[in-house]
N, C-alpha and C. Protein backbone atom coordinates (compact mmCIF):
# COMPACT_ATOMS: atom_id res chain seq x y z
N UNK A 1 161.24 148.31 106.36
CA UNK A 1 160.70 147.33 107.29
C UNK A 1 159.32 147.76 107.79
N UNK A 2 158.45 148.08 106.86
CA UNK A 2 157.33 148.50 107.28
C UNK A 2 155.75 147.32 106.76
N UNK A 3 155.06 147.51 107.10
CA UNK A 3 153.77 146.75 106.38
C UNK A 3 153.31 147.72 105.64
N UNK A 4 152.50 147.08 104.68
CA UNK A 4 151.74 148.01 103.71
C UNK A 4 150.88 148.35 104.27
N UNK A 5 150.28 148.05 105.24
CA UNK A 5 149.16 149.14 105.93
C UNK A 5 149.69 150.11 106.58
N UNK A 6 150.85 149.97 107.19
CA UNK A 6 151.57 150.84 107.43
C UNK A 6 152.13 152.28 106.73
N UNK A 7 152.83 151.57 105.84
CA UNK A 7 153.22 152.58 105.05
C UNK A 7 152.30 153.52 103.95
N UNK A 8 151.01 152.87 104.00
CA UNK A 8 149.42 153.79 102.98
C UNK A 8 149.08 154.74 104.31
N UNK A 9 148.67 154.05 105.26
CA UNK A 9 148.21 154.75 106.39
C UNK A 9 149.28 155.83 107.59
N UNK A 10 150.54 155.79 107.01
CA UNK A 10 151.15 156.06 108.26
C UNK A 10 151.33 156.10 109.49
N UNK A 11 151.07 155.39 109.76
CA UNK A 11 150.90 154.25 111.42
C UNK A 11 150.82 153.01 111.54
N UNK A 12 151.29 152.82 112.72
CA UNK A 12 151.49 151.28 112.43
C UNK A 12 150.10 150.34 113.38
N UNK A 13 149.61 148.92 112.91
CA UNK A 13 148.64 148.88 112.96
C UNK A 13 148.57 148.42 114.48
N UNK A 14 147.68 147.82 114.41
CA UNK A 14 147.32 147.34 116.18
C UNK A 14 147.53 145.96 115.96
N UNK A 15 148.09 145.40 116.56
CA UNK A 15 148.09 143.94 116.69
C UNK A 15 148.10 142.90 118.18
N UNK A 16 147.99 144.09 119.18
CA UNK A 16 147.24 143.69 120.64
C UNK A 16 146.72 142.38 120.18
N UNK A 17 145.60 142.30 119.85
CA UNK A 17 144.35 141.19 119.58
C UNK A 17 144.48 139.69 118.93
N UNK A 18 146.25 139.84 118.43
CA UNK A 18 146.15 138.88 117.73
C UNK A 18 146.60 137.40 118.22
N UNK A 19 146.07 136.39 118.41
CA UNK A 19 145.97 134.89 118.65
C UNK A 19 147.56 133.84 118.23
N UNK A 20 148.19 133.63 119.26
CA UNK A 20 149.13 132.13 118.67
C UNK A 20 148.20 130.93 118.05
N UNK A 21 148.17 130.80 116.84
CA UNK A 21 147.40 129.50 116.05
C UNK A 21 148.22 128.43 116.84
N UNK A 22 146.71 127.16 116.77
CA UNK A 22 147.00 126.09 117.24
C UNK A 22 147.75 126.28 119.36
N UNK A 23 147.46 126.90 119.78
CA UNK A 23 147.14 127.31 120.98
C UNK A 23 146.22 127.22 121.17
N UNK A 24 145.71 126.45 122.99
CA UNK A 24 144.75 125.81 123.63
C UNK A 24 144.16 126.76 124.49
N UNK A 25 142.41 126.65 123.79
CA UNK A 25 141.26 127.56 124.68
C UNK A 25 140.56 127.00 124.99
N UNK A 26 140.15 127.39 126.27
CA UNK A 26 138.88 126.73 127.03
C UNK A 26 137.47 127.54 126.51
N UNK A 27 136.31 127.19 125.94
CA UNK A 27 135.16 127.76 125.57
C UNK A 27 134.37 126.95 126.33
N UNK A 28 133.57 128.59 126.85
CA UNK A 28 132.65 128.41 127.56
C UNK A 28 131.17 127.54 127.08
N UNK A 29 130.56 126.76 128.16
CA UNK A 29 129.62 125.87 127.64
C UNK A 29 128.36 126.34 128.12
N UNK A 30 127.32 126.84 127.36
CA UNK A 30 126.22 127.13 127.84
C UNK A 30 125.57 126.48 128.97
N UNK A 31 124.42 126.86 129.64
CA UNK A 31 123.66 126.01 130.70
C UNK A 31 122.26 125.09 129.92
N UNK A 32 122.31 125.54 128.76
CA UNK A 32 121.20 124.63 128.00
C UNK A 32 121.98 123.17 127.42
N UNK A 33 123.89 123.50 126.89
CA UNK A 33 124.23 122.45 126.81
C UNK A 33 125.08 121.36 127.54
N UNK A 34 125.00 122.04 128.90
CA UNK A 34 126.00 121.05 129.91
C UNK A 34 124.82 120.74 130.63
N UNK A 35 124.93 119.86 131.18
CA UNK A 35 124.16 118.71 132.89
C UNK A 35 125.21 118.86 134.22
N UNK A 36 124.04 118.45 134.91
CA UNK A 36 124.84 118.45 136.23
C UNK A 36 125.98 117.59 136.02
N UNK A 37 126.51 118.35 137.14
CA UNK A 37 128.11 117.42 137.55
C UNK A 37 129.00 117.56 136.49
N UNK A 38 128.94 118.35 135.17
CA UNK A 38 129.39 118.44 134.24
C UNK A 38 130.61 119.64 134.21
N UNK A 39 131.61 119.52 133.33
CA UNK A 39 132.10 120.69 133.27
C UNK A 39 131.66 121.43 132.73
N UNK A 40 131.47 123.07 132.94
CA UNK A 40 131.15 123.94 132.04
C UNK A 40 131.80 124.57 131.13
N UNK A 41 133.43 124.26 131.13
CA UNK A 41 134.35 124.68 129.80
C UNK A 41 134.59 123.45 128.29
N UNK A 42 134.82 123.87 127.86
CA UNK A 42 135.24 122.66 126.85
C UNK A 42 136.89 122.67 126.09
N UNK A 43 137.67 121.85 126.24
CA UNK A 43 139.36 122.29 125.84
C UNK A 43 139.22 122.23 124.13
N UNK A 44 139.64 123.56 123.82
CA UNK A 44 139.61 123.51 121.94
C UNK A 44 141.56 123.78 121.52
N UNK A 45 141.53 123.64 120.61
CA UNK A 45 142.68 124.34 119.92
C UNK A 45 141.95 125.51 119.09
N UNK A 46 142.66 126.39 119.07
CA UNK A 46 142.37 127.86 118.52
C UNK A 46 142.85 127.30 117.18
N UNK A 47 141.82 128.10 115.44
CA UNK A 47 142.37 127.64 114.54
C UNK A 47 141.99 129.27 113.06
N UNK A 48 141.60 129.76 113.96
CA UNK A 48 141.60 131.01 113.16
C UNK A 48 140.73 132.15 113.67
N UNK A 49 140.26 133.51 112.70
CA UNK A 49 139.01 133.93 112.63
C UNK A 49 138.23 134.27 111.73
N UNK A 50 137.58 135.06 111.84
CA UNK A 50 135.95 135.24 110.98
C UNK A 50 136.06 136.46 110.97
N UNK A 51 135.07 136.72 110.65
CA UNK A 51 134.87 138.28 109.25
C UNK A 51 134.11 139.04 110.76
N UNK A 52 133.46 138.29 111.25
CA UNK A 52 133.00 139.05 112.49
C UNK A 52 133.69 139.11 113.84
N UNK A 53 134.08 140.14 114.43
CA UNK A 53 134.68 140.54 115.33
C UNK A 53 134.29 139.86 116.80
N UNK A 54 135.16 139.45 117.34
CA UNK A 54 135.31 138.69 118.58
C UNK A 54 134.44 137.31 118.57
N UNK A 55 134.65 136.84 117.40
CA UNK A 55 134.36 135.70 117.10
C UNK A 55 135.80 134.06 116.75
N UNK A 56 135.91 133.36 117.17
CA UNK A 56 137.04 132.88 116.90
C UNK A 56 136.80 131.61 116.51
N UNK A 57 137.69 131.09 115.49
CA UNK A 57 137.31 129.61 114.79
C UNK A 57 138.26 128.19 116.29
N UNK A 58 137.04 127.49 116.24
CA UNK A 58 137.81 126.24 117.41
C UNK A 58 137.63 124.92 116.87
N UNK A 59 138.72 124.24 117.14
CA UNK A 59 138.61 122.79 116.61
C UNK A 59 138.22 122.19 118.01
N UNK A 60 137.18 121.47 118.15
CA UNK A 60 137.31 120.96 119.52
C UNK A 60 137.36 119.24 119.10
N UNK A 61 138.48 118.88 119.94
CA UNK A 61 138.48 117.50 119.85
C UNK A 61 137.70 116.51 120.08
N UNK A 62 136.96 116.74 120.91
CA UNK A 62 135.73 115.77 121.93
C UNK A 62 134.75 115.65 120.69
N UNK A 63 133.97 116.69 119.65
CA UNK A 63 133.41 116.84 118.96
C UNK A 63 133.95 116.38 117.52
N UNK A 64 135.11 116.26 117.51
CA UNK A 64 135.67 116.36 116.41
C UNK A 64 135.01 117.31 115.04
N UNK A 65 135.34 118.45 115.25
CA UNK A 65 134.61 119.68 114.61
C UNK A 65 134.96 120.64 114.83
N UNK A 66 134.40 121.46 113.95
CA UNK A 66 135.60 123.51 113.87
C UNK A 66 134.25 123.91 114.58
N UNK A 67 134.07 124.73 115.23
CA UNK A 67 133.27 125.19 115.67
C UNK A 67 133.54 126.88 115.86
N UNK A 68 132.63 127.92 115.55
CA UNK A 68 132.49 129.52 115.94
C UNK A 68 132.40 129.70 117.43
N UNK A 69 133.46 129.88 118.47
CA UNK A 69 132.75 131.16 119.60
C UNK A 69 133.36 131.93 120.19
N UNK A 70 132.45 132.60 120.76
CA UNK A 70 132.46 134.28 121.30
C UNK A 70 133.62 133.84 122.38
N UNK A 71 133.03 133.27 123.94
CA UNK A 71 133.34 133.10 124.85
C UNK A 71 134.48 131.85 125.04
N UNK A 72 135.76 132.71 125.08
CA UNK A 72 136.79 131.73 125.21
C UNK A 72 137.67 132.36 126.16
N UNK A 73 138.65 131.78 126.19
CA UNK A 73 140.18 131.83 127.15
C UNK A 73 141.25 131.40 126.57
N UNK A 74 142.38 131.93 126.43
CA UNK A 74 143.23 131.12 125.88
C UNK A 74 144.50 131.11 126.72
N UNK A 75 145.07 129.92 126.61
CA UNK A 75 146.43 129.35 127.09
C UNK A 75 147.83 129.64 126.42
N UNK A 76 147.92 131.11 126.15
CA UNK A 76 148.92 131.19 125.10
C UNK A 76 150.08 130.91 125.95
N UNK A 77 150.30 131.13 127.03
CA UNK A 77 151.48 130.48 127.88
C UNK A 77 152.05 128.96 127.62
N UNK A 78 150.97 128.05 127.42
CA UNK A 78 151.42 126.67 127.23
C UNK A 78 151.98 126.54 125.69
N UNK A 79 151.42 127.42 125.02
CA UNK A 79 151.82 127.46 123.58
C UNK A 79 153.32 127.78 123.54
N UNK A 80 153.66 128.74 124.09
CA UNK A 80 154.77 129.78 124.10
C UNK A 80 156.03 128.43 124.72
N UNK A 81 155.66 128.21 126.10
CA UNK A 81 156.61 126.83 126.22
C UNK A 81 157.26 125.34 125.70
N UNK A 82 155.89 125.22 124.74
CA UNK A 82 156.06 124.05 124.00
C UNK A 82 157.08 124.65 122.79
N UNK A 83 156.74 125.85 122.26
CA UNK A 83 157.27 126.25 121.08
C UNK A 83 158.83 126.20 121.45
N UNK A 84 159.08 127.08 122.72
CA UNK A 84 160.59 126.87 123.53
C UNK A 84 161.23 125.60 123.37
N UNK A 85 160.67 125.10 124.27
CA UNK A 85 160.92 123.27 124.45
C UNK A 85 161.37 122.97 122.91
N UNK A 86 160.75 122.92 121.76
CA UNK A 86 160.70 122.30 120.52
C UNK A 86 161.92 123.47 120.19
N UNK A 87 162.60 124.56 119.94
CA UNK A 87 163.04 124.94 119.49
C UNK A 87 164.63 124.67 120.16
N UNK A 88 164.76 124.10 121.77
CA UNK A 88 165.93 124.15 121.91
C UNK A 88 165.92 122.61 122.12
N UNK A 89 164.80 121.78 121.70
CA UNK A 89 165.33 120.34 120.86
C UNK A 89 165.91 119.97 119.50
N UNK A 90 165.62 121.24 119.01
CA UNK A 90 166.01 120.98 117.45
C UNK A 90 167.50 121.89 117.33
N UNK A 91 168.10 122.20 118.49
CA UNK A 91 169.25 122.84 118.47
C UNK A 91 169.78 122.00 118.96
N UNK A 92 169.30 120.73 120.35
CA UNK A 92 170.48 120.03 120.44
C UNK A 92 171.07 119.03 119.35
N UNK A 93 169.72 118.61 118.71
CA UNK A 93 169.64 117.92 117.38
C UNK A 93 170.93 118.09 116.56
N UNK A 94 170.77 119.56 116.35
CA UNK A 94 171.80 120.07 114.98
C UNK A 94 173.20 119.81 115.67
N UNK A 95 173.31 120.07 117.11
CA UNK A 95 174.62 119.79 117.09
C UNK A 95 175.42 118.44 117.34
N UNK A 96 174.00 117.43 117.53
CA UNK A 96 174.49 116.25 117.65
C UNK A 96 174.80 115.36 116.42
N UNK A 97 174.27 116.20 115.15
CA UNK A 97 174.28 115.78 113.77
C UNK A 97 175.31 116.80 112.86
N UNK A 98 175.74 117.66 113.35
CA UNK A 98 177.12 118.72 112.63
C UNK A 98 177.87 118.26 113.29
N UNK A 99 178.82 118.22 112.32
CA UNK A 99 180.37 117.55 112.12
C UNK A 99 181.19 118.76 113.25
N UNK A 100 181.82 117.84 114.63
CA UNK A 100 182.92 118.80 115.62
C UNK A 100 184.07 118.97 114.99
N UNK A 101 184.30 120.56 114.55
CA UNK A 101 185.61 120.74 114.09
C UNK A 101 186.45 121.21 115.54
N UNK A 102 187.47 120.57 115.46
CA UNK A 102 188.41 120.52 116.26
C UNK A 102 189.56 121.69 115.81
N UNK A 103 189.62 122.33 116.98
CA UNK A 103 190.81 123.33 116.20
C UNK A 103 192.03 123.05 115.85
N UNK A 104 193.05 123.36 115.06
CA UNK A 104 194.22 122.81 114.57
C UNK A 104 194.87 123.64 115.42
N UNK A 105 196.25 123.18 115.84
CA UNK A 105 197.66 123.16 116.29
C UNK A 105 198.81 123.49 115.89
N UNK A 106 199.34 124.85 115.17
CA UNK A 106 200.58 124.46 114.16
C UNK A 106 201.38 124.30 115.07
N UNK A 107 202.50 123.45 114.80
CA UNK A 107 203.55 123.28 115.64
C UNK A 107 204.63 123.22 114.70
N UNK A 108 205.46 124.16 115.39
CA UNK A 108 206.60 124.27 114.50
C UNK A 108 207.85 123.68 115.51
């Protein structure tokens, strides 16, 4: 039960850093591209990364476009609940669609 980086390197790797895909980040909006009265975040979905470090791929909806950046936040909490939510809907699902076996009775 090891990874192959693991097991070449003998240690196991770091994975602190790593992102729930499709989890919601707020990226920061420069002061050259927001106006007054404006917000200065923008809401993206997180959708990967890049070869360069602390760089992260964003789909932002408003734009409709993937966009590269540095300066984000992410909402992995809302991710983590929805995933919950969806996983103990698809359990009530199964049991409302599997057949109730009823236990048998011998009676003698």
């Amino acid at each position: 039960m090891k990874t192959p980086k693991e097991s070449y390197f003998g240690k196991r790797p770091n994975v602190c850093l790593f992102r729930i895909f499709g989890s919601s980040v707020y990226c920061h909006v420069t002061k050259d591209e927001w106006k007054k009265l404006e917000l200065t975040t923008q809401l993206g979905i997180f959708v990967g990364y890049i070869n360069t470090p602390h760089n992260y791929q964003v789909y932002l909806p408003t734009n409709t476009m993937t966009m590269v950046r540095k300066d984000v936040r992410f909402d992995e909490e809302k991710a983590i609940r929805f995933s919950l939510e969806r996983e103990h809907e698809l359990h009530v699902n199964e049991e409302i669609l599997a057949p109730k076996v009823e236990p048998q009775i011998d009676v003698e």
